[in-house]
N, C-alpha and C. Protein backbone atom coordinates (compact mmCIF):
# COMPACT_ATOMS: atom_id res chain seq x y z
N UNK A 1 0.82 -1.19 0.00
CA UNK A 1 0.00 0.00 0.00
C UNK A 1 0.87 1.26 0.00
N UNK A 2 1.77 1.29 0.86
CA UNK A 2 3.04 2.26 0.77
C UNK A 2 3.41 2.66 -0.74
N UNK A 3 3.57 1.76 -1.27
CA UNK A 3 4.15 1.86 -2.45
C UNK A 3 3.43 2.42 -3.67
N UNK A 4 2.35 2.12 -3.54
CA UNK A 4 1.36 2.57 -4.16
C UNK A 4 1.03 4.47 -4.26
N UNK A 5 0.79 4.21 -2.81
CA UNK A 5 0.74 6.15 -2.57
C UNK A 5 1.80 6.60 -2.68
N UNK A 6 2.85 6.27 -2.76
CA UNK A 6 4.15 6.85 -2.73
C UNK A 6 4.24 6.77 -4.18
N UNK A 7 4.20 5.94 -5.39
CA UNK A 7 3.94 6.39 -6.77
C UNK A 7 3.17 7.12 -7.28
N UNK A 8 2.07 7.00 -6.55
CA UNK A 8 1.16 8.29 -6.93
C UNK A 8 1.28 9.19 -7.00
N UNK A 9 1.71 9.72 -5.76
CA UNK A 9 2.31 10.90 -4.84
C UNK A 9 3.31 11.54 -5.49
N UNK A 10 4.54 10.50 -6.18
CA UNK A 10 5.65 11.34 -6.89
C UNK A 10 5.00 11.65 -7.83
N UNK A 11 4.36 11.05 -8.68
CA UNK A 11 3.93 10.86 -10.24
C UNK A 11 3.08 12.57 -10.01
N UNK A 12 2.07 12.50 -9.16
CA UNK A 12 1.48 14.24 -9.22
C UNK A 12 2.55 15.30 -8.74
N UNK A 13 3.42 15.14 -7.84
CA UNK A 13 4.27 15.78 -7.67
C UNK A 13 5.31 15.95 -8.89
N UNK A 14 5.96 15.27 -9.60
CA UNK A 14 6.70 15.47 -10.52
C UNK A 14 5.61 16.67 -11.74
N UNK A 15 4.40 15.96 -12.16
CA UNK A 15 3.69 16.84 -12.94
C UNK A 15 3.55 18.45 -12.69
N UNK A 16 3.15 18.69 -11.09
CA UNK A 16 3.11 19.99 -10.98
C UNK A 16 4.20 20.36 -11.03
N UNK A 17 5.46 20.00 -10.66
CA UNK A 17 6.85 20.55 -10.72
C UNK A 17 7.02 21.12 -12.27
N UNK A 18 6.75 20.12 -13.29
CA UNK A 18 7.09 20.25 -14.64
C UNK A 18 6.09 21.62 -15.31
N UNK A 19 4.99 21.65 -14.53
CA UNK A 19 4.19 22.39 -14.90
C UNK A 19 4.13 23.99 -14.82
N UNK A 20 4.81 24.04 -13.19
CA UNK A 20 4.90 25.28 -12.57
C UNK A 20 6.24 26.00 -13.08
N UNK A 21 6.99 25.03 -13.99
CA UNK A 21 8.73 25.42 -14.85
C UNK A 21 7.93 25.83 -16.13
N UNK A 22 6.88 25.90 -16.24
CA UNK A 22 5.90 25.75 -17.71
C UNK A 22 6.48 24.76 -18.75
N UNK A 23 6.52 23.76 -18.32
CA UNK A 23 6.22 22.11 -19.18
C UNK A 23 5.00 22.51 -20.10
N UNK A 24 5.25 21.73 -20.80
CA UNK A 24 4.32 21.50 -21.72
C UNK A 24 3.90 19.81 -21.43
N UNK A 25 2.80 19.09 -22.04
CA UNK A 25 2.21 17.74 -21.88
C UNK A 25 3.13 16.98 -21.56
N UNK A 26 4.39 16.82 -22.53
CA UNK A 26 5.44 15.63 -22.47
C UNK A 26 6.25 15.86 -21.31
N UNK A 27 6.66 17.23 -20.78
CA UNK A 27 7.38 17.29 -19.74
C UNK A 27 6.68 17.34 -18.96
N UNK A 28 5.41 17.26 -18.17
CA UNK A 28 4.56 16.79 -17.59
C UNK A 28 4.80 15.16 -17.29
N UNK A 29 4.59 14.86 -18.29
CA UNK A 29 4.47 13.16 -18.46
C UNK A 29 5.90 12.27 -18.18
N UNK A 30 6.80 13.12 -18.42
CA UNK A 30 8.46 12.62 -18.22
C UNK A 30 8.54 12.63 -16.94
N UNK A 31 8.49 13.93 -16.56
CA UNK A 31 8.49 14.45 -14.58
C UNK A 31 7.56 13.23 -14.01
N UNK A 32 6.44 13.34 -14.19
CA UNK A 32 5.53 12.65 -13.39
C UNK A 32 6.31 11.24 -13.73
N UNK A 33 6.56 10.51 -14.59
CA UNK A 33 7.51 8.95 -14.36
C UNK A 33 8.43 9.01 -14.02
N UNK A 34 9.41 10.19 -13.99
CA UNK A 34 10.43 10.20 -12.77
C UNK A 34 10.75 9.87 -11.75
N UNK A 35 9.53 10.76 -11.40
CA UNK A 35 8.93 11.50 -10.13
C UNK A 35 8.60 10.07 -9.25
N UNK A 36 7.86 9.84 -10.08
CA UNK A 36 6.87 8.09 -9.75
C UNK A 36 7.22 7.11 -9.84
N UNK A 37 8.47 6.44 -10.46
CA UNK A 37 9.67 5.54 -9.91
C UNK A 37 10.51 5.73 -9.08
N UNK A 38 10.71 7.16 -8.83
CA UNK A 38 11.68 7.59 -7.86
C UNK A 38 10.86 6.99 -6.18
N UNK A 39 9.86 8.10 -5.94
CA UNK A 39 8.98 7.70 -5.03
C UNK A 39 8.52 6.17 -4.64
N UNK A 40 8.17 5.53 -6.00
CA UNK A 40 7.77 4.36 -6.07
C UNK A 40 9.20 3.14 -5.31
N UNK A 41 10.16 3.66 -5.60
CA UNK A 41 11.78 2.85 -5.21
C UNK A 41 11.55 3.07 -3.46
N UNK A 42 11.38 4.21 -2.72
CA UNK A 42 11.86 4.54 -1.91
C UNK A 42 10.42 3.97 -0.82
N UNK A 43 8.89 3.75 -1.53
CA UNK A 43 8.34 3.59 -1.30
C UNK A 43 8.39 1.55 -0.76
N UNK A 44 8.89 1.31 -1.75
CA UNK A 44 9.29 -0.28 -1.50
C UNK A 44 10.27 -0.11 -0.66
N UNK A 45 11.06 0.36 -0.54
CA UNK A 45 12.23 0.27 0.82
C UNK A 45 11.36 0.52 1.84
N UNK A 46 10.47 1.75 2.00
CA UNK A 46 9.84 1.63 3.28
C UNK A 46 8.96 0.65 3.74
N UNK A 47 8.49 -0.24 2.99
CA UNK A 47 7.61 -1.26 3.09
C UNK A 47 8.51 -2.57 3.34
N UNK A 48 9.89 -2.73 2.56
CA UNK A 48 10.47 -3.69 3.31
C UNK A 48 11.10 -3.25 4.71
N UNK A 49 11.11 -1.99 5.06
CA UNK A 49 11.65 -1.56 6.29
C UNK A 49 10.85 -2.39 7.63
N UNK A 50 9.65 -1.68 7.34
CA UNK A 50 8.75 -1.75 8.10
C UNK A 50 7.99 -3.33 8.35
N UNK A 51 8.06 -3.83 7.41
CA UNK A 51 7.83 -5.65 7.33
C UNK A 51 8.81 -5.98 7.74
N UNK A 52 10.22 -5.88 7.73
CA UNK A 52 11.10 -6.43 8.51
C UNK A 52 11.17 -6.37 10.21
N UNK A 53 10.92 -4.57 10.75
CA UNK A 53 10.78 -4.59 12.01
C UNK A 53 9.61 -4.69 12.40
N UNK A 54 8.81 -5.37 12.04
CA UNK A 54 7.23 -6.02 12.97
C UNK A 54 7.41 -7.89 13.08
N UNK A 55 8.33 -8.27 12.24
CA UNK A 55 8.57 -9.34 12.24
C UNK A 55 10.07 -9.84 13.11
């Protein structure tokens, strides 16, 4: 579930970033998959973090 919102999360975050530099569609769309693998990576580390110390 972590991982999930945390791709999301970058993916809209990268878009407004690209947007507010005045991006156009594609740099929108580049940022936001950046954005949203980046998040998405760090998002799985926290999920194996956290499954490791409950176990």
């Amino acid at each position: 579930m972590i991982v999930i919102l945390a791709l999301f999360f970058g993916a809209a975050l990268g878009a407004f970033k690209a947007r507010k530099r005045g991006g156009n569609l594609a740099d929108m769309l580049q940022y936001g998959a950046v954005y949203g693998i980046i998040f998405g990576m760090l998002g799985m580390f926290a999920t194996i973090v956290t499954h490791r110390m409950l176990t």
